[in-house]
PDB file of N, CA and C in Angstrom:
ATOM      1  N   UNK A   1       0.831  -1.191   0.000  1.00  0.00           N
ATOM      2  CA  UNK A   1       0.000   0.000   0.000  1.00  0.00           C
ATOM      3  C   UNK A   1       0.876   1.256   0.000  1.00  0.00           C
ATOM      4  N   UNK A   2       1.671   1.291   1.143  1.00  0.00           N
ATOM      5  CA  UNK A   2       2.930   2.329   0.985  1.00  0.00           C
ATOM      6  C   UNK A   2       3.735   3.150   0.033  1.00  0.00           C
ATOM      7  N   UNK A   3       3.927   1.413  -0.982  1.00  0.00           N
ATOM      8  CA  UNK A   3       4.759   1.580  -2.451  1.00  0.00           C
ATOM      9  C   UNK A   3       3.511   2.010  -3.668  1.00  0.00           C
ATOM     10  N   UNK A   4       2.686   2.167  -3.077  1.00  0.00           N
ATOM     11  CA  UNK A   4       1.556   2.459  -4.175  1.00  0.00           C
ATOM     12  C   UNK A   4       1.342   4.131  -4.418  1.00  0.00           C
ATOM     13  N   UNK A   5       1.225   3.997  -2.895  1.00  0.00           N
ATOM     14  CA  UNK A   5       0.949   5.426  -2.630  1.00  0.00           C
ATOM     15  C   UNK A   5       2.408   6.289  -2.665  1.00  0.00           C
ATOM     16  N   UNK A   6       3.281   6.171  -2.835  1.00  0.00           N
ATOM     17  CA  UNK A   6       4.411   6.980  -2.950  1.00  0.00           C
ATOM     18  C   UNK A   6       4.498   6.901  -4.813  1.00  0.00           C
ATOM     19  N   UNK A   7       3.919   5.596  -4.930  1.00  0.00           N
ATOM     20  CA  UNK A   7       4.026   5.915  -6.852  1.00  0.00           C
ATOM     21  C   UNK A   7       3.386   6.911  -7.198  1.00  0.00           C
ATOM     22  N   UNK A   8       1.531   7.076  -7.032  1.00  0.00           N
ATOM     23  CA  UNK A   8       0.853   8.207  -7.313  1.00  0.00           C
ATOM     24  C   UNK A   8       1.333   9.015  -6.824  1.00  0.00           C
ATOM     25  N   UNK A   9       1.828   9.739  -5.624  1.00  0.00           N
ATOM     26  CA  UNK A   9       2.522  10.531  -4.928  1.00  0.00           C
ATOM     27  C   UNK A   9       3.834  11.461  -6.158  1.00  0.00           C
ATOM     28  N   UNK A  10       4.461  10.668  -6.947  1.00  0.00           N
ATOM     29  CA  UNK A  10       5.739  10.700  -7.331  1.00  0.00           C
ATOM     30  C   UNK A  10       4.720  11.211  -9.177  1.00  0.00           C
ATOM     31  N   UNK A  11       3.709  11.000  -9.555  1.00  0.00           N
ATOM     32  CA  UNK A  11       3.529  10.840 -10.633  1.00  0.00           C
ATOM     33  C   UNK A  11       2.797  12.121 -10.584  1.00  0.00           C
ATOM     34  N   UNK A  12       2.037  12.682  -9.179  1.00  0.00           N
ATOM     35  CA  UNK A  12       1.561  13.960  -9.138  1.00  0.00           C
ATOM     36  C   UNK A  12       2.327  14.661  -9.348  1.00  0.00           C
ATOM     37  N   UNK A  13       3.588  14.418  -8.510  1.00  0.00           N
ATOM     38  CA  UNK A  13       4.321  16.112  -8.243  1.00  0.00           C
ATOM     39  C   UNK A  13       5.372  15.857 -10.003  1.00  0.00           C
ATOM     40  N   UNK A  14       5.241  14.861 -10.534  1.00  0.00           N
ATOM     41  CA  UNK A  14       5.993  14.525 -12.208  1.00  0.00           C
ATOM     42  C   UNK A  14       4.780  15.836 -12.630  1.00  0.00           C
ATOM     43  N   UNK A  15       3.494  15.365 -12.816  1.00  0.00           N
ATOM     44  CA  UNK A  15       2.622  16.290 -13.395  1.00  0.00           C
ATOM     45  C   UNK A  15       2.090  18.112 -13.330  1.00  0.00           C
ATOM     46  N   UNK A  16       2.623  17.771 -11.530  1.00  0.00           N
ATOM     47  CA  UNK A  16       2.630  19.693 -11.335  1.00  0.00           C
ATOM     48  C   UNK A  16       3.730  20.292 -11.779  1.00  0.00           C
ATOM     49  N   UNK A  17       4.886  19.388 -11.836  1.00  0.00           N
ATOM     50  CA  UNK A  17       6.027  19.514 -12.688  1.00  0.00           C
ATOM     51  C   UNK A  17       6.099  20.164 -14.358  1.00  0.00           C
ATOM     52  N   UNK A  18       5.343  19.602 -14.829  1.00  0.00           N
ATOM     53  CA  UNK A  18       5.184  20.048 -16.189  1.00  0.00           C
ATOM     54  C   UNK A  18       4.051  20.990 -15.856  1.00  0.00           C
ATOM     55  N   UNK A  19       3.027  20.649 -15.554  1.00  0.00           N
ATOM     56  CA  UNK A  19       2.208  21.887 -15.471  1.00  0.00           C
ATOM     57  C   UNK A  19       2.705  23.299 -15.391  1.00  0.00           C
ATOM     58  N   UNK A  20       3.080  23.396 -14.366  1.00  0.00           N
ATOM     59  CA  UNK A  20       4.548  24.569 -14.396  1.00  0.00           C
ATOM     60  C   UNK A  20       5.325  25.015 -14.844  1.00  0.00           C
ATOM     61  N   UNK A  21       6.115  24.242 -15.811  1.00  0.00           N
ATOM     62  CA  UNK A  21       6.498  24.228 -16.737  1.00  0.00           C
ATOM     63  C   UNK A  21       5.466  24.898 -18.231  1.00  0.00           C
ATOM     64  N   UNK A  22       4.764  24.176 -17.990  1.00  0.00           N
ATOM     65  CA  UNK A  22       3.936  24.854 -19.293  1.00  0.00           C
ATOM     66  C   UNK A  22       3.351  26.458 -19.110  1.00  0.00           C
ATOM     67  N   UNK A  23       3.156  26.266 -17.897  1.00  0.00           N
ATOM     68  CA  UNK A  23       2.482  27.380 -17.111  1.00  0.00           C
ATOM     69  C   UNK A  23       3.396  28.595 -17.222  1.00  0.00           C
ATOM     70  N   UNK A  24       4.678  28.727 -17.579  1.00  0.00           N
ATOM     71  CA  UNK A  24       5.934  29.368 -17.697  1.00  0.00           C
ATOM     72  C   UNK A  24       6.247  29.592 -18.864  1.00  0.00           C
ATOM     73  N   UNK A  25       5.819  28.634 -19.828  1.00  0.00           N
ATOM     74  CA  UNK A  25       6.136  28.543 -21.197  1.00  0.00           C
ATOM     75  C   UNK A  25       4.768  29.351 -21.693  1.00  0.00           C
ATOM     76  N   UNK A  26       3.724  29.421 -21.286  1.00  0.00           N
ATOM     77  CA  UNK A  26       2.389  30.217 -21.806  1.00  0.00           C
ATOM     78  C   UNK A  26       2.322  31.380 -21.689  1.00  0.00           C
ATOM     79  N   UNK A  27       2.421  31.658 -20.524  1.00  0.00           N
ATOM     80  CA  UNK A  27       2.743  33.400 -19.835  1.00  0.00           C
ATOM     81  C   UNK A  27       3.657  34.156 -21.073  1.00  0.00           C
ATOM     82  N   UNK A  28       4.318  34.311 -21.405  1.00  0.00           N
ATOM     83  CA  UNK A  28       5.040  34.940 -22.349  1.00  0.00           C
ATOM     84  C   UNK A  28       4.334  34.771 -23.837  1.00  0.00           C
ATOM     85  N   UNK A  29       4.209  34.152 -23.947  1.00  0.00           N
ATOM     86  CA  UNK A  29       2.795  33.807 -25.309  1.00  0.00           C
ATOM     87  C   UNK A  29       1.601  34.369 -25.343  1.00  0.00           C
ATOM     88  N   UNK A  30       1.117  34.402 -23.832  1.00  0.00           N
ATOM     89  CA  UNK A  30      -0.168  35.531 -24.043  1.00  0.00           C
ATOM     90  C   UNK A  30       0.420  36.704 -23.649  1.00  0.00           C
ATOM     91  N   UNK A  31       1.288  37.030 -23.436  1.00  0.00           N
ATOM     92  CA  UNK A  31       1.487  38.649 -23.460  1.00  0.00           C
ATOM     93  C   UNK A  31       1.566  38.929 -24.481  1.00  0.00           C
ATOM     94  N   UNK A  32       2.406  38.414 -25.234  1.00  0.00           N
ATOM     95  CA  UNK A  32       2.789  38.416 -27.187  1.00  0.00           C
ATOM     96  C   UNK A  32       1.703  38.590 -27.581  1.00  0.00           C
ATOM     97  N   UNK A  33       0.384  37.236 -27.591  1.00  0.00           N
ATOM     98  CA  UNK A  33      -0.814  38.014 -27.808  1.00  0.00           C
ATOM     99  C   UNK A  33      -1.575  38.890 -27.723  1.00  0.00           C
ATOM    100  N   UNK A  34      -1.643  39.428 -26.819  1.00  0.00           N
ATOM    101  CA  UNK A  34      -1.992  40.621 -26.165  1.00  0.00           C
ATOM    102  C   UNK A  34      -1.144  41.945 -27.482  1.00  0.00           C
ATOM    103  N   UNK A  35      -0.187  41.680 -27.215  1.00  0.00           N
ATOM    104  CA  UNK A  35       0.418  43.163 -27.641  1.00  0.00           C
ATOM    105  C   UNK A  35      -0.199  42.908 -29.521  1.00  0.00           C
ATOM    106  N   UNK A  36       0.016  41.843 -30.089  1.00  0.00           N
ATOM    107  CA  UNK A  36      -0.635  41.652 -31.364  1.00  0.00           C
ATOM    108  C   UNK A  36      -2.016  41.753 -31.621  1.00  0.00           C
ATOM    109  N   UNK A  37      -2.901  41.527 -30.817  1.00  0.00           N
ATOM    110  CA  UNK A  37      -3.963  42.069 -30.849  1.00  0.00           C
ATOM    111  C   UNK A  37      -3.805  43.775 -30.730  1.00  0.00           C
ATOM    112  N   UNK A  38      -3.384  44.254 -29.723  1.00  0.00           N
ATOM    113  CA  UNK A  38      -3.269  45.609 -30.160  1.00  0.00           C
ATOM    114  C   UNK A  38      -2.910  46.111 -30.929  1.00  0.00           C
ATOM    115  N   UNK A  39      -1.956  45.731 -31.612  1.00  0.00           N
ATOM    116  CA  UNK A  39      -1.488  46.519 -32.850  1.00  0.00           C
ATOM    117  C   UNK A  39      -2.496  45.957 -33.729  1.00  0.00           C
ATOM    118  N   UNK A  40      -3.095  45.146 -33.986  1.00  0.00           N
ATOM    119  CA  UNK A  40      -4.273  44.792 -35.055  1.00  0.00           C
ATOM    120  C   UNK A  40      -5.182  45.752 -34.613  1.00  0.00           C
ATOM    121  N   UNK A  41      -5.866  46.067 -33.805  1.00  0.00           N
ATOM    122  CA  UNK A  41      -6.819  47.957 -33.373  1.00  0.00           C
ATOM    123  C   UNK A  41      -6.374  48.707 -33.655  1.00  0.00           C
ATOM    124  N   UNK A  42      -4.841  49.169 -34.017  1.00  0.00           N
ATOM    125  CA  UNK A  42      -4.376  50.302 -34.138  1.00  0.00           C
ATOM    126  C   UNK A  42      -3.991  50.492 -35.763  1.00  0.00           C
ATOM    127  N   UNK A  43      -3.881  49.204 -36.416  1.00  0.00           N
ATOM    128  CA  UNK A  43      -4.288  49.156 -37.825  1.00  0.00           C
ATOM    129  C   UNK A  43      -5.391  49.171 -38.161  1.00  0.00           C
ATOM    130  N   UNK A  44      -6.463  48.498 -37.609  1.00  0.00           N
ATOM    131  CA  UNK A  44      -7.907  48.554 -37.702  1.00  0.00           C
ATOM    132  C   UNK A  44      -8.094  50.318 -37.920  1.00  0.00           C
ATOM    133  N   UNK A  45      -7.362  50.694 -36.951  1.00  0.00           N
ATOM    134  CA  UNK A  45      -8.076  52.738 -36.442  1.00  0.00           C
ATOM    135  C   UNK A  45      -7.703  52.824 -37.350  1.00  0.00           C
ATOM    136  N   UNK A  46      -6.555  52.693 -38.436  1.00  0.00           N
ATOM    137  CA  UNK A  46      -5.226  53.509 -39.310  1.00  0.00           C
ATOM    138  C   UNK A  46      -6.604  53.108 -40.446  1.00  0.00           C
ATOM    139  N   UNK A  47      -6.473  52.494 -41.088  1.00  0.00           N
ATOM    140  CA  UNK A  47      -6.923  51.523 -42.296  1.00  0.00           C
ATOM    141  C   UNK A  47      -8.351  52.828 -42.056  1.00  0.00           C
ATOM    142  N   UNK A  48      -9.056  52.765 -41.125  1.00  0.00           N
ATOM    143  CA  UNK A  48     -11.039  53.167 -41.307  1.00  0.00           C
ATOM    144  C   UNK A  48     -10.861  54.842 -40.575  1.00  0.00           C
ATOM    145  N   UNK A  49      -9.147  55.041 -40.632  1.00  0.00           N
ATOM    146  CA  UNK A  49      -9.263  56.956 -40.445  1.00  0.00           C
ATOM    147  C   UNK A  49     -10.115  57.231 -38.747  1.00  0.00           C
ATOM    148  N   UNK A  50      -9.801  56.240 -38.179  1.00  0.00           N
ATOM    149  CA  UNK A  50     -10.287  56.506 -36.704  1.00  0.00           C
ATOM    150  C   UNK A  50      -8.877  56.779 -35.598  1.00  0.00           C
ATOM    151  N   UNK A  51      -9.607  57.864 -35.064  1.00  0.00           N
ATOM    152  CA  UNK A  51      -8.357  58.134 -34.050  1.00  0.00           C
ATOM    153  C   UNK A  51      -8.267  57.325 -32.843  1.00  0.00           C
ATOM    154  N   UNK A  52      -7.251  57.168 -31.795  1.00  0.00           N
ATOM    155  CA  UNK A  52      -7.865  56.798 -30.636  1.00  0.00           C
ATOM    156  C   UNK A  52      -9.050  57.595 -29.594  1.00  0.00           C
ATOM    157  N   UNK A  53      -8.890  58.497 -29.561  1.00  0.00           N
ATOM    158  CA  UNK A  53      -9.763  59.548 -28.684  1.00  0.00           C
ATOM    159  C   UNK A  53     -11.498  58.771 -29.277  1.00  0.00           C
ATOM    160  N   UNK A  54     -11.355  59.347 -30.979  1.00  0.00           N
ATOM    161  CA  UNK A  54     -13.184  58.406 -31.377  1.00  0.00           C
ATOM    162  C   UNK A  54     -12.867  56.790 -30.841  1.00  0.00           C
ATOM    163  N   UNK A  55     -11.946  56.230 -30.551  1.00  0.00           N
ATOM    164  CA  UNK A  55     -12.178  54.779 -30.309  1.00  0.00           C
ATOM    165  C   UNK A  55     -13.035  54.862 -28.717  1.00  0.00           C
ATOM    166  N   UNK A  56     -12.085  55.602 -28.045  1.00  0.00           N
ATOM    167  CA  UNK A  56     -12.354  55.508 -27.194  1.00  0.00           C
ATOM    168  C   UNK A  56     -13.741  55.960 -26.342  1.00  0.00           C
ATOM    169  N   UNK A  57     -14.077  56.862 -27.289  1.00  0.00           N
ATOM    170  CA  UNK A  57     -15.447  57.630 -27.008  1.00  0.00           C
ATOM    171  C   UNK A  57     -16.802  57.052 -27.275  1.00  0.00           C
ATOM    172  N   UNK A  58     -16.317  56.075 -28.775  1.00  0.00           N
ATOM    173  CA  UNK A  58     -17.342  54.349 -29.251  1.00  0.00           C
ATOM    174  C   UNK A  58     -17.438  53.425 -28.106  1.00  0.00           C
ATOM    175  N   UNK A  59     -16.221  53.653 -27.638  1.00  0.00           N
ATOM    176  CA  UNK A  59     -16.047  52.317 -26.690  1.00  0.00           C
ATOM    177  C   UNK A  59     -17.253  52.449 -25.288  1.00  0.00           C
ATOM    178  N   UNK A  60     -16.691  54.028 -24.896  1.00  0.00           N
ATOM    179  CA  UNK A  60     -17.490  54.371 -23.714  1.00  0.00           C
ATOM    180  C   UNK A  60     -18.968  54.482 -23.983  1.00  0.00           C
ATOM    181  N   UNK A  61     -19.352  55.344 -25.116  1.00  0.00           N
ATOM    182  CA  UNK A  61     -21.013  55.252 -25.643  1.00  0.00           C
ATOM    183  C   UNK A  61     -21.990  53.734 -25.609  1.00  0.00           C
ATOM    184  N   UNK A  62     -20.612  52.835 -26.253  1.00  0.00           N
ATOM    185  CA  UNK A  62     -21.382  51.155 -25.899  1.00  0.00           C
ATOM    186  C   UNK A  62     -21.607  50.553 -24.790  1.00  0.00           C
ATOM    187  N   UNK A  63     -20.468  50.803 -23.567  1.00  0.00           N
ATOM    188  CA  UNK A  63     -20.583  50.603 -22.163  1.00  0.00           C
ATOM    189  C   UNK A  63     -21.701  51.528 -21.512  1.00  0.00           C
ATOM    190  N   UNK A  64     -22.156  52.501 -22.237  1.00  0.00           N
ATOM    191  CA  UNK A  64     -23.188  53.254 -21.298  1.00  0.00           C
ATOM    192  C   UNK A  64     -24.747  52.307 -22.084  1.00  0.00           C
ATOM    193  N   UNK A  65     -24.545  51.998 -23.459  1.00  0.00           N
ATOM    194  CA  UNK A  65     -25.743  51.941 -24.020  1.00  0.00           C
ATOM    195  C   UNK A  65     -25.820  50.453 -22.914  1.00  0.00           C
ATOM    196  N   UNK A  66     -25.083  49.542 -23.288  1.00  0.00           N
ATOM    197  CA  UNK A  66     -24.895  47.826 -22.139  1.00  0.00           C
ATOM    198  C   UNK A  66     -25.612  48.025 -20.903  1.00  0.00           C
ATOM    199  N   UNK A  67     -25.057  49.435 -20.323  1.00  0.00           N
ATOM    200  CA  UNK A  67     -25.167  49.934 -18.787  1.00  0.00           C
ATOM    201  C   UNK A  67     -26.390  50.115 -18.569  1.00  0.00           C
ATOM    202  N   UNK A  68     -27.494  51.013 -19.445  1.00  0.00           N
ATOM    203  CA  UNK A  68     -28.669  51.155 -19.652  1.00  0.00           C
ATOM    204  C   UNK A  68     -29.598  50.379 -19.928  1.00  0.00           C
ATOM    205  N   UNK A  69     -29.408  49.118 -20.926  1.00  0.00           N
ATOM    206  CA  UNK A  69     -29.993  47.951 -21.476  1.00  0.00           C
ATOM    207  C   UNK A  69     -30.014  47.537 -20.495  1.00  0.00           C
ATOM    208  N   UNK A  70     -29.219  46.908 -19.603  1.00  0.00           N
ATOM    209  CA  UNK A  70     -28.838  45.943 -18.403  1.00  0.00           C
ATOM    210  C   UNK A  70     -29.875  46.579 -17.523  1.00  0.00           C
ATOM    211  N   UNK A  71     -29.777  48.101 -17.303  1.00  0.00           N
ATOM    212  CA  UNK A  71     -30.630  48.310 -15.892  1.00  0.00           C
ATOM    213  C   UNK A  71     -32.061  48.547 -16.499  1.00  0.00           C
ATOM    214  N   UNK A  72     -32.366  48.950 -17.467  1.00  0.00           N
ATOM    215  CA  UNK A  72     -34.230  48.519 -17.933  1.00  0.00           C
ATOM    216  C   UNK A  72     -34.116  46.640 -17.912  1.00  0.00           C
ATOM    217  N   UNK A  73     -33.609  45.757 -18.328  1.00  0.00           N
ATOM    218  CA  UNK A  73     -33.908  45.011 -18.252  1.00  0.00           C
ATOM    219  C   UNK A  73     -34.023  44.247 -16.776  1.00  0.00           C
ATOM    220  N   UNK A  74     -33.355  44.312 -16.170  1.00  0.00           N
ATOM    221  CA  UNK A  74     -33.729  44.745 -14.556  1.00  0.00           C
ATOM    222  C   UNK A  74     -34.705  45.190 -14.268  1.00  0.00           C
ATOM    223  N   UNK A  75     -35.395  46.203 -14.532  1.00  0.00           N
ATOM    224  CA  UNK A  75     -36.731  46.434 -13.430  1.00  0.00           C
ATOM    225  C   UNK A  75     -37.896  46.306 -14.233  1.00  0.00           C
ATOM    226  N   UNK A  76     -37.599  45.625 -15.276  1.00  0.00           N
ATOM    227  CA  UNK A  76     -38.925  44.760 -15.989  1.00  0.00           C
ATOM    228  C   UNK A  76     -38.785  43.403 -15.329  1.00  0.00           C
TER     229      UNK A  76
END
C-alpha cells in the first residue's frame, strides 16, 4: 500500500512539474498576444481613419448603451 501510494505521490508532483512548466512557457505567449492584438486595433483605427480619442469615445457610448440595457432590463 505504501509503495503504491508513494508511486501516485511521485507521478503527481511529475505532473505539477510540467504543469509549471507549461504554465511558464504560456505566460510569455499571451502577453505576445496581447500586444498583437493591439497593434491589429491600431491598424484597424489607421486603415477606417479613426483616431484613438473616437475609439475611445465608441467604446465608452457602448458601455453606457450595455449599462442602460442591463438596468431597464432589470426592473422589468
Amino acid at each position: 500500500m505504501n509503495r503504491e501510494l508513494n508511486t501516485v505521490n511521485k507521478k503527481i508532483q511529475k505532473l505539477l512539474d510540467k504543469r509549471a512548466h507549461i504554465d511558464k512557457d504560456l505566460e510569455p505567449l499571451f502577453i505576445r498576444k496581447e500586444e498583437l492584438l493591439d497593434q491589429e486595433y491600431v491598424v484597424i483605427c489607421r486603415e477606417n481613419n479613426i483616431t484613438l480619442e473616437e475609439l475611445v469615445k465608441m467604446f465608452k457610448e457602448k458601455k453606457e448603451k450595455e449599462k442602460y440595457s442591463n438596468e431597464k432590463q432589470i426592473e422589468e
